[in-house]
C-alpha atoms as a PDB file:
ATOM      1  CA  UNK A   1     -61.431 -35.854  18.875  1.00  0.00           C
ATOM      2  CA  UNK A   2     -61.119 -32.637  20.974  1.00  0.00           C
ATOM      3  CA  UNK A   3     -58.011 -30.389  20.721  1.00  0.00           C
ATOM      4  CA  UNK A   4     -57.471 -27.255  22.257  1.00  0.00           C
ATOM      5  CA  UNK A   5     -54.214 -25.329  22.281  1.00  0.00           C
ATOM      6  CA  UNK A   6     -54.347 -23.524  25.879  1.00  0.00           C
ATOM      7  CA  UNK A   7     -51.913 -20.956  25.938  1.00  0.00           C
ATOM      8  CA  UNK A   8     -51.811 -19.614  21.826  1.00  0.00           C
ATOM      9  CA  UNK A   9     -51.181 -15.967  22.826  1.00  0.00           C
ATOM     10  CA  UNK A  10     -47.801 -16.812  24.249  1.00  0.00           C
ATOM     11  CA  UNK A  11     -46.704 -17.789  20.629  1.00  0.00           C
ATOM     12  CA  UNK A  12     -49.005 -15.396  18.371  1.00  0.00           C
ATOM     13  CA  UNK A  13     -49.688 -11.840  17.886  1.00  0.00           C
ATOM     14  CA  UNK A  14     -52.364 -12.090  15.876  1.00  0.00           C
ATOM     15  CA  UNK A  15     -49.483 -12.270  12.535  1.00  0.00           C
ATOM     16  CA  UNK A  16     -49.240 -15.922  12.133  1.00  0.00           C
ATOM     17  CA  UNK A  17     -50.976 -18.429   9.468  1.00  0.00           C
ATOM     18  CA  UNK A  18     -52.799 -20.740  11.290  1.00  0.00           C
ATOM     19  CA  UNK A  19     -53.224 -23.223   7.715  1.00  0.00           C
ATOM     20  CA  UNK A  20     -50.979 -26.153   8.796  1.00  0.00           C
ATOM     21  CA  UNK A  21     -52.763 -26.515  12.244  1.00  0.00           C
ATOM     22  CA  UNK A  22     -56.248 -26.174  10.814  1.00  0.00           C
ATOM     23  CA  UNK A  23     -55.675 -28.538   7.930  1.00  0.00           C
ATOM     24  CA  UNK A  24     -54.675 -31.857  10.794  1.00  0.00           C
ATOM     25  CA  UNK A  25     -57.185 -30.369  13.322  1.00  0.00           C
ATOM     26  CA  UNK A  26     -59.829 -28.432  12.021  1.00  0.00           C
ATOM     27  CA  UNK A  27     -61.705 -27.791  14.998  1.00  0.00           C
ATOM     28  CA  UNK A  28     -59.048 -26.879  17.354  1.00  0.00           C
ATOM     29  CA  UNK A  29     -59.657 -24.721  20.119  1.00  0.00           C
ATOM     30  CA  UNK A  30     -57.576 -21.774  20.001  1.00  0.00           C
ATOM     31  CA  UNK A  31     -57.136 -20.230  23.742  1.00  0.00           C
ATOM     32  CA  UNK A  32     -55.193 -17.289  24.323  1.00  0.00           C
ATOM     33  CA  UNK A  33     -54.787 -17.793  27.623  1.00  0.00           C
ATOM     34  CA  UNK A  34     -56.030 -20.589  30.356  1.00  0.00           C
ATOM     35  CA  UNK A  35     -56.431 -19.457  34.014  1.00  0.00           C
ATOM     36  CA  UNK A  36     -54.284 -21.978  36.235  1.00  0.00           C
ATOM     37  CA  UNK A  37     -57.137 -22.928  38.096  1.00  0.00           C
ATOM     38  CA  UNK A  38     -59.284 -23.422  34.759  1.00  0.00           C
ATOM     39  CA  UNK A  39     -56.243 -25.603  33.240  1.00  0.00           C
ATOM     40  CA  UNK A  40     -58.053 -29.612  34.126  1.00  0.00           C
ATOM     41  CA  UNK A  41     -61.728 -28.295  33.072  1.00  0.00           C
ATOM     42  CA  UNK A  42     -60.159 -27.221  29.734  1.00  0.00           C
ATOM     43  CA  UNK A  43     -58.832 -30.281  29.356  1.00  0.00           C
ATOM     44  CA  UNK A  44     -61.080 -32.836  31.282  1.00  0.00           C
ATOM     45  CA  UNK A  45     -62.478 -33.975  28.072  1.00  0.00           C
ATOM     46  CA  UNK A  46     -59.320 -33.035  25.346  1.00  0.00           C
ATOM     47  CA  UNK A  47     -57.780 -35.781  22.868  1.00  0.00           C
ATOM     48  CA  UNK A  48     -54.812 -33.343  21.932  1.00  0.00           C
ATOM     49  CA  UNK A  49     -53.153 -30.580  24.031  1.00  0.00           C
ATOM     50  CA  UNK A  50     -51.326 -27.844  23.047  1.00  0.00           C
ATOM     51  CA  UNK A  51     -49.277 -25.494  24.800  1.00  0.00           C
ATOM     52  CA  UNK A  52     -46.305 -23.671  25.780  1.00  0.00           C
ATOM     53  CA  UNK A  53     -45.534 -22.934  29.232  1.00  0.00           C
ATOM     54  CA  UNK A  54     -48.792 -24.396  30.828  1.00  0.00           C
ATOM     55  CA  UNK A  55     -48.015 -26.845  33.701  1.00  0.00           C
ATOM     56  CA  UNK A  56     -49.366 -30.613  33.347  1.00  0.00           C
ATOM     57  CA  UNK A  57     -48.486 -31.891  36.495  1.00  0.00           C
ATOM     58  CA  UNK A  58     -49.346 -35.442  37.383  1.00  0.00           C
ATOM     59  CA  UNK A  59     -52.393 -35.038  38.832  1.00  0.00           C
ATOM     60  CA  UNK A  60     -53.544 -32.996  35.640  1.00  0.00           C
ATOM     61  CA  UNK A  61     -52.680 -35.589  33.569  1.00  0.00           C
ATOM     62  CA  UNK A  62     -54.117 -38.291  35.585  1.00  0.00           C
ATOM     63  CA  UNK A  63     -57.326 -36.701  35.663  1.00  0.00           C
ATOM     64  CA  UNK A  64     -57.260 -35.849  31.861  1.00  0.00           C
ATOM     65  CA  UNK A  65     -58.387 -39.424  31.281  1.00  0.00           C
ATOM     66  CA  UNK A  66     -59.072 -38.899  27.401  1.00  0.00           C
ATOM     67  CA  UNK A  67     -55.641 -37.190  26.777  1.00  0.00           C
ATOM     68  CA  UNK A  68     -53.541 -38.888  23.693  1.00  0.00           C
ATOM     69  CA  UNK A  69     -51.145 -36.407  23.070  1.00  0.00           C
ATOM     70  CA  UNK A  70     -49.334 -33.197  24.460  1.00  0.00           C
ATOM     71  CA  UNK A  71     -47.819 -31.217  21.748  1.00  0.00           C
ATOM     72  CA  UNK A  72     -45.130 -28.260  23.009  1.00  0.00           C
ATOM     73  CA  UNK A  73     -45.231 -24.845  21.588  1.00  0.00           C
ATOM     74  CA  UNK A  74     -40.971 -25.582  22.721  1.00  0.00           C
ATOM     75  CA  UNK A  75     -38.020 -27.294  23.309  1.00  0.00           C
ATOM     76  CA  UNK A  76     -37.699 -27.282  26.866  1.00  0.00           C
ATOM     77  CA  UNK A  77     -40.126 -29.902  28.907  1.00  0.00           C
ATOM     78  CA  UNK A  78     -39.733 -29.279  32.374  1.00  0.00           C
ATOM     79  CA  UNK A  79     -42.811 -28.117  32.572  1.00  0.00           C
ATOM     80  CA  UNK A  80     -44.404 -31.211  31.443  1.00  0.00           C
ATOM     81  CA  UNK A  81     -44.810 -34.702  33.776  1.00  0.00           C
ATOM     82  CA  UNK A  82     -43.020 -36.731  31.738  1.00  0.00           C
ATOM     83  CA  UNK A  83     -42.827 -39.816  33.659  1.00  0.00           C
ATOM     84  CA  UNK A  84     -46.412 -39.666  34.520  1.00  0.00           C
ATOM     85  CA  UNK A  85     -47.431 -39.090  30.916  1.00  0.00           C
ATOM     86  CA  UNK A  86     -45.164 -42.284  29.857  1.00  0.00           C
ATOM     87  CA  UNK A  87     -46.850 -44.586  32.569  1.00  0.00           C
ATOM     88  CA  UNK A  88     -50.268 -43.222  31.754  1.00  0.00           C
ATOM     89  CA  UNK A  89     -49.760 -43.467  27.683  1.00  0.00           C
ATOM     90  CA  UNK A  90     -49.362 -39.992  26.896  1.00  0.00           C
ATOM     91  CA  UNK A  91     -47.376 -38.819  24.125  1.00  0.00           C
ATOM     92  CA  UNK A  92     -45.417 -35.738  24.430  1.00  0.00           C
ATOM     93  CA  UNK A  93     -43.488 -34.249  21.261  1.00  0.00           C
ATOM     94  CA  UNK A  94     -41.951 -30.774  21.294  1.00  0.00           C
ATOM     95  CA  UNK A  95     -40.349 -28.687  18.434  1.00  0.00           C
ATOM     96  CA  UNK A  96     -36.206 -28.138  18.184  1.00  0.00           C
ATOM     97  CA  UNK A  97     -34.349 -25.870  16.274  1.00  0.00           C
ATOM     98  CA  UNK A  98     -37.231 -23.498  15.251  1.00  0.00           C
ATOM     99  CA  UNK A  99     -35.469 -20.199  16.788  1.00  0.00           C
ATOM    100  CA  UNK A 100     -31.468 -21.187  16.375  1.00  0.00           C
ATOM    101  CA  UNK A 101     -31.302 -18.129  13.983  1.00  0.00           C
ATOM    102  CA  UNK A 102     -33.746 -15.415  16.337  1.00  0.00           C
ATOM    103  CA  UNK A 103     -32.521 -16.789  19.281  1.00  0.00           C
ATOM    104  CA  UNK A 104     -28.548 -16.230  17.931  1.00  0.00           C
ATOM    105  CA  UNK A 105     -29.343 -13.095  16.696  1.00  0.00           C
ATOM    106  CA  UNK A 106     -30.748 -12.211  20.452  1.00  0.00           C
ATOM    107  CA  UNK A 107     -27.591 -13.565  21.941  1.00  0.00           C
ATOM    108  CA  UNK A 108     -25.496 -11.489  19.196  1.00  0.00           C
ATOM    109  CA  UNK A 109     -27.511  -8.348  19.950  1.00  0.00           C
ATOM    110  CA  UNK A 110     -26.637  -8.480  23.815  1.00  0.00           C
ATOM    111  CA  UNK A 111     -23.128  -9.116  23.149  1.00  0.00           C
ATOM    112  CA  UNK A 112     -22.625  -6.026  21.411  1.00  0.00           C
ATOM    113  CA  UNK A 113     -24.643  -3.900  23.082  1.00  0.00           C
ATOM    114  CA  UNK A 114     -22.817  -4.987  26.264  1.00  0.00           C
ATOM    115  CA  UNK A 115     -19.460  -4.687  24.500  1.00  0.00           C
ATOM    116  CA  UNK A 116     -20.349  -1.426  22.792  1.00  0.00           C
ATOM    117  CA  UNK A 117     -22.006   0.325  25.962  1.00  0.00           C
ATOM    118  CA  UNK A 118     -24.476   1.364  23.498  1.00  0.00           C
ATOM    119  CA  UNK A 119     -26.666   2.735  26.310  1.00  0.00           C
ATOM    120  CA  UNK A 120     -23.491   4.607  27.696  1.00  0.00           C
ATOM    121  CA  UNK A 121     -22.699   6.383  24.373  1.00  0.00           C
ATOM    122  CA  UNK A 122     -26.791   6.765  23.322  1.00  0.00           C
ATOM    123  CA  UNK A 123     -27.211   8.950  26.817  1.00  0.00           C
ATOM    124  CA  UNK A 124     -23.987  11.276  26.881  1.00  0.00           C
ATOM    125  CA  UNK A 125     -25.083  11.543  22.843  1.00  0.00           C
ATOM    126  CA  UNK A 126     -28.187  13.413  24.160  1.00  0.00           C
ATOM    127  CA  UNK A 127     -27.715  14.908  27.610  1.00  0.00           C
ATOM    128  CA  UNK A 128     -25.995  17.521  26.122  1.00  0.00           C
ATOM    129  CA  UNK A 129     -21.911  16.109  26.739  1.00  0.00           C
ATOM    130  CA  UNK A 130     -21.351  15.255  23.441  1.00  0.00           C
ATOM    131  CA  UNK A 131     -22.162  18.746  22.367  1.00  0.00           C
ATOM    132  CA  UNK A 132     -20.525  20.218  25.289  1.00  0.00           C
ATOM    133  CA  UNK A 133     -16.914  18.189  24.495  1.00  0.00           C
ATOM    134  CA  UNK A 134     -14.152  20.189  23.302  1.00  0.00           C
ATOM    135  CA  UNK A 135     -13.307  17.054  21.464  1.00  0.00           C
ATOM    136  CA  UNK A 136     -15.165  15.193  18.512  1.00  0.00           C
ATOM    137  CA  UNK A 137     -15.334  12.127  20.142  1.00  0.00           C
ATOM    138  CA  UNK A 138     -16.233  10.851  23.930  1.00  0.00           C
ATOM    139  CA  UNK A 139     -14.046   8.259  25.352  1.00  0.00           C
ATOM    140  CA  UNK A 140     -16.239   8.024  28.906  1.00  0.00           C
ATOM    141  CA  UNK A 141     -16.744   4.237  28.806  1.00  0.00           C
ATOM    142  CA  UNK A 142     -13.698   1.715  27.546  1.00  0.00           C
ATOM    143  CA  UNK A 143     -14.945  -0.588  24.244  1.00  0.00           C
ATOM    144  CA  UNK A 144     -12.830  -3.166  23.783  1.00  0.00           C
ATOM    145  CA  UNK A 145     -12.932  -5.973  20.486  1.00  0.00           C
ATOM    146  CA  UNK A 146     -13.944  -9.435  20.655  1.00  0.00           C
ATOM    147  CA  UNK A 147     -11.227 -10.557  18.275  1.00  0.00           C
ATOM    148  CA  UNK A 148      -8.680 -13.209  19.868  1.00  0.00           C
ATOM    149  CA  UNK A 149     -10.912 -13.330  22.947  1.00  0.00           C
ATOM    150  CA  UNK A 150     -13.003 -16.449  23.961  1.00  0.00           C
ATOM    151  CA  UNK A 151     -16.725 -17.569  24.302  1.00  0.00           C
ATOM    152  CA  UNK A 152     -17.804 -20.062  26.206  1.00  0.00           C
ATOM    153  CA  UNK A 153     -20.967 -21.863  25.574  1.00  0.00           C
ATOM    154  CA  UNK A 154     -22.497 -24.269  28.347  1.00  0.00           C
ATOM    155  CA  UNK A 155     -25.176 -26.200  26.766  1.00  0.00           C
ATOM    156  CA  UNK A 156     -23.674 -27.647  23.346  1.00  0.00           C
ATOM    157  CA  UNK A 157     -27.268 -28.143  21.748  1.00  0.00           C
ATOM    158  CA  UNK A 158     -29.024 -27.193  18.889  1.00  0.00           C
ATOM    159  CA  UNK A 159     -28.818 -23.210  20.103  1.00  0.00           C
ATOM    160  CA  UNK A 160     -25.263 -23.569  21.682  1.00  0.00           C
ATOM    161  CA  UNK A 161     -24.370 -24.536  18.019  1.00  0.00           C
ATOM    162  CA  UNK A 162     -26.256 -21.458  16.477  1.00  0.00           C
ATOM    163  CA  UNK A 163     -24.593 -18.696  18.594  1.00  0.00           C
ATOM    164  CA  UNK A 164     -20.866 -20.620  18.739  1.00  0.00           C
ATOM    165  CA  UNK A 165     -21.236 -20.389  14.539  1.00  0.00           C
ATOM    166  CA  UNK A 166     -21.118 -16.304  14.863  1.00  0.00           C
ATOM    167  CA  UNK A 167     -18.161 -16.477  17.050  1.00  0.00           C
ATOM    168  CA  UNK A 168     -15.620 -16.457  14.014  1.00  0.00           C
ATOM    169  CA  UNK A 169     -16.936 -13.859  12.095  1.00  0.00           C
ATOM    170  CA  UNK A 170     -15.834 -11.813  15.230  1.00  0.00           C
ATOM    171  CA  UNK A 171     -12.536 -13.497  15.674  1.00  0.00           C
ATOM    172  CA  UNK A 172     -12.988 -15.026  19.080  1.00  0.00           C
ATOM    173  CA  UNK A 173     -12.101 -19.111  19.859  1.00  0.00           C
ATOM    174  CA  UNK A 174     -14.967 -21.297  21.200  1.00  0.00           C
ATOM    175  CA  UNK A 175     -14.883 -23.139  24.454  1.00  0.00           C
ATOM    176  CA  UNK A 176     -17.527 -25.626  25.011  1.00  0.00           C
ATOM    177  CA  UNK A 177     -18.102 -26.767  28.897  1.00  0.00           C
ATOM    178  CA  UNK A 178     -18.753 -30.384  29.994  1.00  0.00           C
ATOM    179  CA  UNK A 179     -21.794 -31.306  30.235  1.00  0.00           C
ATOM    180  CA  UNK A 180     -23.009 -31.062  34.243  1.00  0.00           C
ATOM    181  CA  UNK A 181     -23.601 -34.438  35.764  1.00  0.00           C
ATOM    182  CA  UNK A 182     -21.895 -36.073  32.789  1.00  0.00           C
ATOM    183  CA  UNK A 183     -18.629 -38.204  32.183  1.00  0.00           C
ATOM    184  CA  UNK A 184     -16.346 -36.107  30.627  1.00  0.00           C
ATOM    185  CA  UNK A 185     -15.992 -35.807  26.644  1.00  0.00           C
ATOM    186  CA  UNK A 186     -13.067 -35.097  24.637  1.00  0.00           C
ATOM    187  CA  UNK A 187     -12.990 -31.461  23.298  1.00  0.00           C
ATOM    188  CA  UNK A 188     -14.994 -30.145  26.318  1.00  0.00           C
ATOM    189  CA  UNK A 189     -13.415 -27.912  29.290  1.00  0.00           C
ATOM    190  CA  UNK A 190     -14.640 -28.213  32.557  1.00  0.00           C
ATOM    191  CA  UNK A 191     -17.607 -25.702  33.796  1.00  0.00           C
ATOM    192  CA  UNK A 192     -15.392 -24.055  36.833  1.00  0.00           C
ATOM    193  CA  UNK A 193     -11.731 -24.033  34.263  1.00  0.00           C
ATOM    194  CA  UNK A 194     -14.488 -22.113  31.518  1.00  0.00           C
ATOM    195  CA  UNK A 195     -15.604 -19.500  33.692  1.00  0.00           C
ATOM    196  CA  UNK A 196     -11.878 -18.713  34.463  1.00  0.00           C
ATOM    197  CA  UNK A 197     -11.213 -18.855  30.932  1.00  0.00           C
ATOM    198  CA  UNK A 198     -13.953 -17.087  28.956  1.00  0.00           C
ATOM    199  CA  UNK A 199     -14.079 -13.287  27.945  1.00  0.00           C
ATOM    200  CA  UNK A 200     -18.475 -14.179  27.379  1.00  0.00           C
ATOM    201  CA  UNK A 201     -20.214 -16.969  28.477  1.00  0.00           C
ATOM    202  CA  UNK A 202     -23.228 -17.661  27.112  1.00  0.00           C
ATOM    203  CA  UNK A 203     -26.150 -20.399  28.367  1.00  0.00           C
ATOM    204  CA  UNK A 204     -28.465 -22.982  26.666  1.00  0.00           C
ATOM    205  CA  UNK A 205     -28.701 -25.826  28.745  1.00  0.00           C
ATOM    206  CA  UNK A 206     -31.928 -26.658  30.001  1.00  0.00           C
ATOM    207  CA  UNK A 207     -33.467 -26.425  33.295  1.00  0.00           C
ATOM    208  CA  UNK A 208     -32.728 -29.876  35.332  1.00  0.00           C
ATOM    209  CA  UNK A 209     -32.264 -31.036  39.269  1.00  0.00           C
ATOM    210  CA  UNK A 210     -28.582 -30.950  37.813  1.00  0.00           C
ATOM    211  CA  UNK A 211     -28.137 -27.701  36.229  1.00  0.00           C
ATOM    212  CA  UNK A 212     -30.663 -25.741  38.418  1.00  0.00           C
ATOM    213  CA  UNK A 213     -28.738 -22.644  40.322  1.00  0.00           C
ATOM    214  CA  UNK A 214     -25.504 -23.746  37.869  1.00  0.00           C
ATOM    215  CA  UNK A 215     -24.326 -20.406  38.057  1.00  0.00           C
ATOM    216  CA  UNK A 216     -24.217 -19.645  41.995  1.00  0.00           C
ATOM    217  CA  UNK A 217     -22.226 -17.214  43.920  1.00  0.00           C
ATOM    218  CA  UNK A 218     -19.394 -19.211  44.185  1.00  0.00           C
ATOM    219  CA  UNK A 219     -19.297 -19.484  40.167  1.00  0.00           C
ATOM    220  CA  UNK A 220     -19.902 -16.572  39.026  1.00  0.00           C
ATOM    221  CA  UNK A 221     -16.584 -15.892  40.977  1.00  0.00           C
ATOM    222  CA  UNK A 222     -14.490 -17.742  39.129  1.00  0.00           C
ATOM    223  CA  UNK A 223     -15.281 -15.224  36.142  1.00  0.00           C
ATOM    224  CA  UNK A 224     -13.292 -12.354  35.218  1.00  0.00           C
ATOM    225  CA  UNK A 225     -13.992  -9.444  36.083  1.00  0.00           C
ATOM    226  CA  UNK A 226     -14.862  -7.940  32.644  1.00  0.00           C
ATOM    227  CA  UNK A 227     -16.244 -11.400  31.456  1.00  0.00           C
ATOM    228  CA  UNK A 228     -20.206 -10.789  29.891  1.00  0.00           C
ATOM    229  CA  UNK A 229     -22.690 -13.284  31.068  1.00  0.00           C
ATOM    230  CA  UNK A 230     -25.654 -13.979  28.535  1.00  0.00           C
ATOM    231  CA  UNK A 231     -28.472 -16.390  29.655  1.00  0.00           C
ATOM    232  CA  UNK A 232     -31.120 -17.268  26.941  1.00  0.00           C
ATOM    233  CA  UNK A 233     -32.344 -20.264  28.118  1.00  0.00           C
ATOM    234  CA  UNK A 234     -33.885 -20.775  31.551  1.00  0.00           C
ATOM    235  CA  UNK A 235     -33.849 -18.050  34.809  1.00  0.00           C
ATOM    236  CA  UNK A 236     -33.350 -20.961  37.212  1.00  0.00           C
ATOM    237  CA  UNK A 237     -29.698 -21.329  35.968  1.00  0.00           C
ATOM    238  CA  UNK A 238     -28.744 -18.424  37.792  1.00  0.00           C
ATOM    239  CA  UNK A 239     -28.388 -16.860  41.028  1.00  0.00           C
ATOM    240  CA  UNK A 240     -30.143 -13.525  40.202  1.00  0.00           C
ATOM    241  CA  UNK A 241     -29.078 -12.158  43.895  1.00  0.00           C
ATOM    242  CA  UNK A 242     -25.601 -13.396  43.267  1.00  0.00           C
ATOM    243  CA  UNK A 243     -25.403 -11.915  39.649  1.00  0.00           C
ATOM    244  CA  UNK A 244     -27.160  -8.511  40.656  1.00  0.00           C
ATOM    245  CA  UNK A 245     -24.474  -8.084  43.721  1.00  0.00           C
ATOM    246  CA  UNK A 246     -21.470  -9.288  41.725  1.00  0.00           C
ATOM    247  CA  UNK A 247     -22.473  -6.259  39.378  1.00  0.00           C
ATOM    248  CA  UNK A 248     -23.163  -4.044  41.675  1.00  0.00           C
ATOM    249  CA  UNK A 249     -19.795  -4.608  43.020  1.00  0.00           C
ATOM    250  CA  UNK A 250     -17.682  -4.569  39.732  1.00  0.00           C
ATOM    251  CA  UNK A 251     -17.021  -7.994  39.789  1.00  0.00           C
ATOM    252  CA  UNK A 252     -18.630  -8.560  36.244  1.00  0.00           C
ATOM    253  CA  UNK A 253     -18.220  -6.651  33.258  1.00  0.00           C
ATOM    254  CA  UNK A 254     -21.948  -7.397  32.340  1.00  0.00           C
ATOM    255  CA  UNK A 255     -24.860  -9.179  32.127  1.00  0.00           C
ATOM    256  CA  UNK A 256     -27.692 -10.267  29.449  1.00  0.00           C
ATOM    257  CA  UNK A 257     -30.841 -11.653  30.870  1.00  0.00           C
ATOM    258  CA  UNK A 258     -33.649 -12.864  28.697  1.00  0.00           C
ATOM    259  CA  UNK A 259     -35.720 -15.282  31.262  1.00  0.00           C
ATOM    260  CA  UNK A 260     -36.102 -15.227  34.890  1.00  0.00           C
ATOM    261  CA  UNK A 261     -37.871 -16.965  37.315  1.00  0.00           C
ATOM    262  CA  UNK A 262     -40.953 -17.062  37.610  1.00  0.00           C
ATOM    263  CA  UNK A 263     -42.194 -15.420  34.513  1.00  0.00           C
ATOM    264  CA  UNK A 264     -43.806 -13.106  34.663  1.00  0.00           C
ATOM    265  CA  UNK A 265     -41.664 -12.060  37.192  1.00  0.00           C
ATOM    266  CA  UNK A 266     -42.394 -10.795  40.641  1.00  0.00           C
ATOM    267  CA  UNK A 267     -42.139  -6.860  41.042  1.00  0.00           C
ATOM    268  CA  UNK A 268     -39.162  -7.169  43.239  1.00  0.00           C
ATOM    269  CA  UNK A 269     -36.570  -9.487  41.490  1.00  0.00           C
ATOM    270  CA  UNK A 270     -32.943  -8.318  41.698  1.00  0.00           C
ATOM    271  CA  UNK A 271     -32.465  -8.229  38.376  1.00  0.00           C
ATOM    272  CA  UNK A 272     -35.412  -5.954  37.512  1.00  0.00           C
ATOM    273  CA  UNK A 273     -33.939  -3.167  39.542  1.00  0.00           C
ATOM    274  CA  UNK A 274     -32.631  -0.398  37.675  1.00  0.00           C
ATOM    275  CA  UNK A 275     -29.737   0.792  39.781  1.00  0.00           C
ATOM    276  CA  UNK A 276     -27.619  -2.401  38.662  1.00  0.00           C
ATOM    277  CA  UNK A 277     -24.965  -1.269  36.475  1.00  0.00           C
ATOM    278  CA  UNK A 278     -24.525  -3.011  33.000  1.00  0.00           C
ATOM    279  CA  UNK A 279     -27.153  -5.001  32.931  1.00  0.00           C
ATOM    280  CA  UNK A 280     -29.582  -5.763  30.005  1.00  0.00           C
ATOM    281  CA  UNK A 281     -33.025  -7.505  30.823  1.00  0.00           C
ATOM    282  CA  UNK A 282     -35.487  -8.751  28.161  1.00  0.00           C
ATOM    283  CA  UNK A 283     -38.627 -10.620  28.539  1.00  0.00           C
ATOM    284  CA  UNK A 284     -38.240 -13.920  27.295  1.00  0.00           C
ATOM    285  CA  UNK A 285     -38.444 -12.774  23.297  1.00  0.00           C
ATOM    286  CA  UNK A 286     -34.774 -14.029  22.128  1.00  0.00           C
ATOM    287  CA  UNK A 287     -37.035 -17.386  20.601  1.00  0.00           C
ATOM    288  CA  UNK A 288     -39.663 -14.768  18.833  1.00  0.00           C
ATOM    289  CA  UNK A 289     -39.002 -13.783  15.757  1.00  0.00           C
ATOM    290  CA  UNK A 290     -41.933 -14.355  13.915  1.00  0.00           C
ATOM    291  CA  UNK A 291     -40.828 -15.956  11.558  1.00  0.00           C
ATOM    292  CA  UNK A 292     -39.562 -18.588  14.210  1.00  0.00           C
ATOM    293  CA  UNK A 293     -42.933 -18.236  15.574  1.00  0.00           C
ATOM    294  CA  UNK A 294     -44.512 -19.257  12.023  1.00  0.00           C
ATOM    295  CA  UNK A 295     -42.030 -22.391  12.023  1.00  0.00           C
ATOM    296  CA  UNK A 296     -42.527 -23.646  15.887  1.00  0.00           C
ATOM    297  CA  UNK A 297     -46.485 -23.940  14.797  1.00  0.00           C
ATOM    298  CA  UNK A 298     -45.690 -25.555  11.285  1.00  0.00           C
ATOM    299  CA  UNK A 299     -43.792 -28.227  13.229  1.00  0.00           C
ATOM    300  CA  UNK A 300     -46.341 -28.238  15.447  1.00  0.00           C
ATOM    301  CA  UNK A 301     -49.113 -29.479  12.952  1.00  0.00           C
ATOM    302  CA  UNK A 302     -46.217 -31.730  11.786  1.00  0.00           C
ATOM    303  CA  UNK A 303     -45.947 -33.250  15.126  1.00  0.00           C
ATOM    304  CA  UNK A 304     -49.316 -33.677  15.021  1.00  0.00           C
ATOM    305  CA  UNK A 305     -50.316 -35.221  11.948  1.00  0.00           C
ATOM    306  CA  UNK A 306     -47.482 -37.743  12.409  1.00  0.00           C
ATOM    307  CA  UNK A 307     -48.372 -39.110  15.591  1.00  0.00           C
ATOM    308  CA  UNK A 308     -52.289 -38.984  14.316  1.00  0.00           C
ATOM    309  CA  UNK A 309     -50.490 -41.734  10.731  1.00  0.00           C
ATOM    310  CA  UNK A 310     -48.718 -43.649  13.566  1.00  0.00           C
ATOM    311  CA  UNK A 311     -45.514 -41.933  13.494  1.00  0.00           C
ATOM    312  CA  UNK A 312     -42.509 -40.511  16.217  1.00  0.00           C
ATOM    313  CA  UNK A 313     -41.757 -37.115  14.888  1.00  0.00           C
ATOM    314  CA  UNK A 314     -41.026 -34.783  17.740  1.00  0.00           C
ATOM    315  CA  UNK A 315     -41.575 -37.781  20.338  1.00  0.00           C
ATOM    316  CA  UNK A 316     -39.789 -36.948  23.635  1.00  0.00           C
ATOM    317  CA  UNK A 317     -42.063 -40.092  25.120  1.00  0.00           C
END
């Protein structure tokens, strides 16, 4: 039975133990990388899949006619056919909660470097202002605390969870949106009345037909004008154009990106320019801790060797 895990440098850096994998498939093919066009040859012939942001469209898994089981290197399976792989007999399992503590501390990180203006305060420390104040302090750019000020967290998952737990230790109140598309649930505040409401709003929903461009122009409106926007979980949930000109234009009081779209990113996306004020980008890393790295391919074998005894762990389909 042929396995081959087709995109293994997205998850390693050479600095994880590869034991659990080896020990249910022993002769896996470890690829670091698999050229789009190379993607059905690689797996023309494959029992097992593994990957992380490879596409498996349904063609691909039509024509992958020996293809048991697709085993994500993630959460998130938009990238992945599903209804084709149920009507064909594929199994598809993922891995959840792997990164709630990297991905929090991510989330955490932006926050306060936003709130801080760390990069503000880092510069006029060096330029030469600090030494040239007749004071011992710099008050150039306004801090202000978190305490008795509210987050808002659209997406109410695993994640959500993780970063709403921090909020207290900072003294701010938790507002959790409705779910987009979905009846309304008790507890929950509408998306629109949230955006009004929240001092940071922070996403992890995933990427759907229904959530895709959830934050548009119009949205991003209704927040304050010193609200912080922090999006860890898919670049389609946002405008970038929108976001880039509402911060541009003082509208915002700040922005942290960790995934755009598409990624890699093309040279010219709005929020890769430098020019826009308060803005923090990173490249899709709030997930990588390695130690979260070490657990997503434990569960992985997991996964695995369940669905090899019989078993559902993981199972999306």
């Amino acid at each position: 039975m042929r396995a081959v895990f087709l995109d293994y440098g997205t998850v390693s850096h050479g600095d994880l133990d590869l034991s659990a994998l080896r020990a249910v498939m022993p002769d896996l093919e470890l690829r670091e990388a698999t050229p789009d066009d190379r993607v059905e040859a690689v797996i023309a012939d494959a029992s097992i899949v593994l990957l992380n942001k490879v596409t498996l469209d349904r063609e691909r898994l039509r024509r992958a006619g020996r293809l048991r089981l697709v085993a994500l290197a993630a959460t998130g399976t938009d990238n992945i056919a599903l209804a084709a792989a149920a009507e064909l007999g594929i199994a598809v399992c993922n891995v959840r909660g792997y990164c709630t503590a990297s991905v929090a501390q991510h989330v955490w990180g932006m926050i306060l470097y936003l709130t801080q203006r760390l990069p503000d305060y880092r510069r006029l420390a060096v330029d030469g202002s600090w030494a040239g104040s007749v004071q011992f302090t710099l008050l150039a750019a306004p801090i202000r605390e978190l305490a008795g000020r509210a987050l808002g967290i659209v997406g109410w998952g695993e994640l959500g969870r993780g970063v709403a737990a921090v909020a207290g230790a900072f003294g701010l109140r938790v507002l959790i949106a409705q779910r987009a598309g979905a009846p309304p649930q008790p507890g929950r505040v509408d998306l629109d009345e949230l955006l009004g409401l929240a001092d940071v709003v922070s996403l992890h929903c995933p990427l759907t037909e229904t959530t895709r461009g959830l934050l548009d122009a119009r949205r991003l409106g209704l927040m304050k004008r010193d609200a912080l926007l922090i999006n860890t979980a898919r670049g389609g949930l946002v405008d970038g154009r929108a976001l880039a000109a509402a911060l541009r234009a003082g509208r915002l009081g700040g922005a942290g990106i960790d995934v755009l779209t598409p990624e890699p990113p093309s040279a010219d996306d709005p929020l890769l320019d430098p020019s826009v004020p308060n803005l923090l980008v990173t490249p899709h890393v709030a997930w990588a801790a390695r130690e979260a790295r070490q657990r997503c391919i434990d569960m992985m074998a997991a996964n695995v060797r369940d669905f090899l005894a019989g078993g559902r762990l993981g199972r999306v389909i």
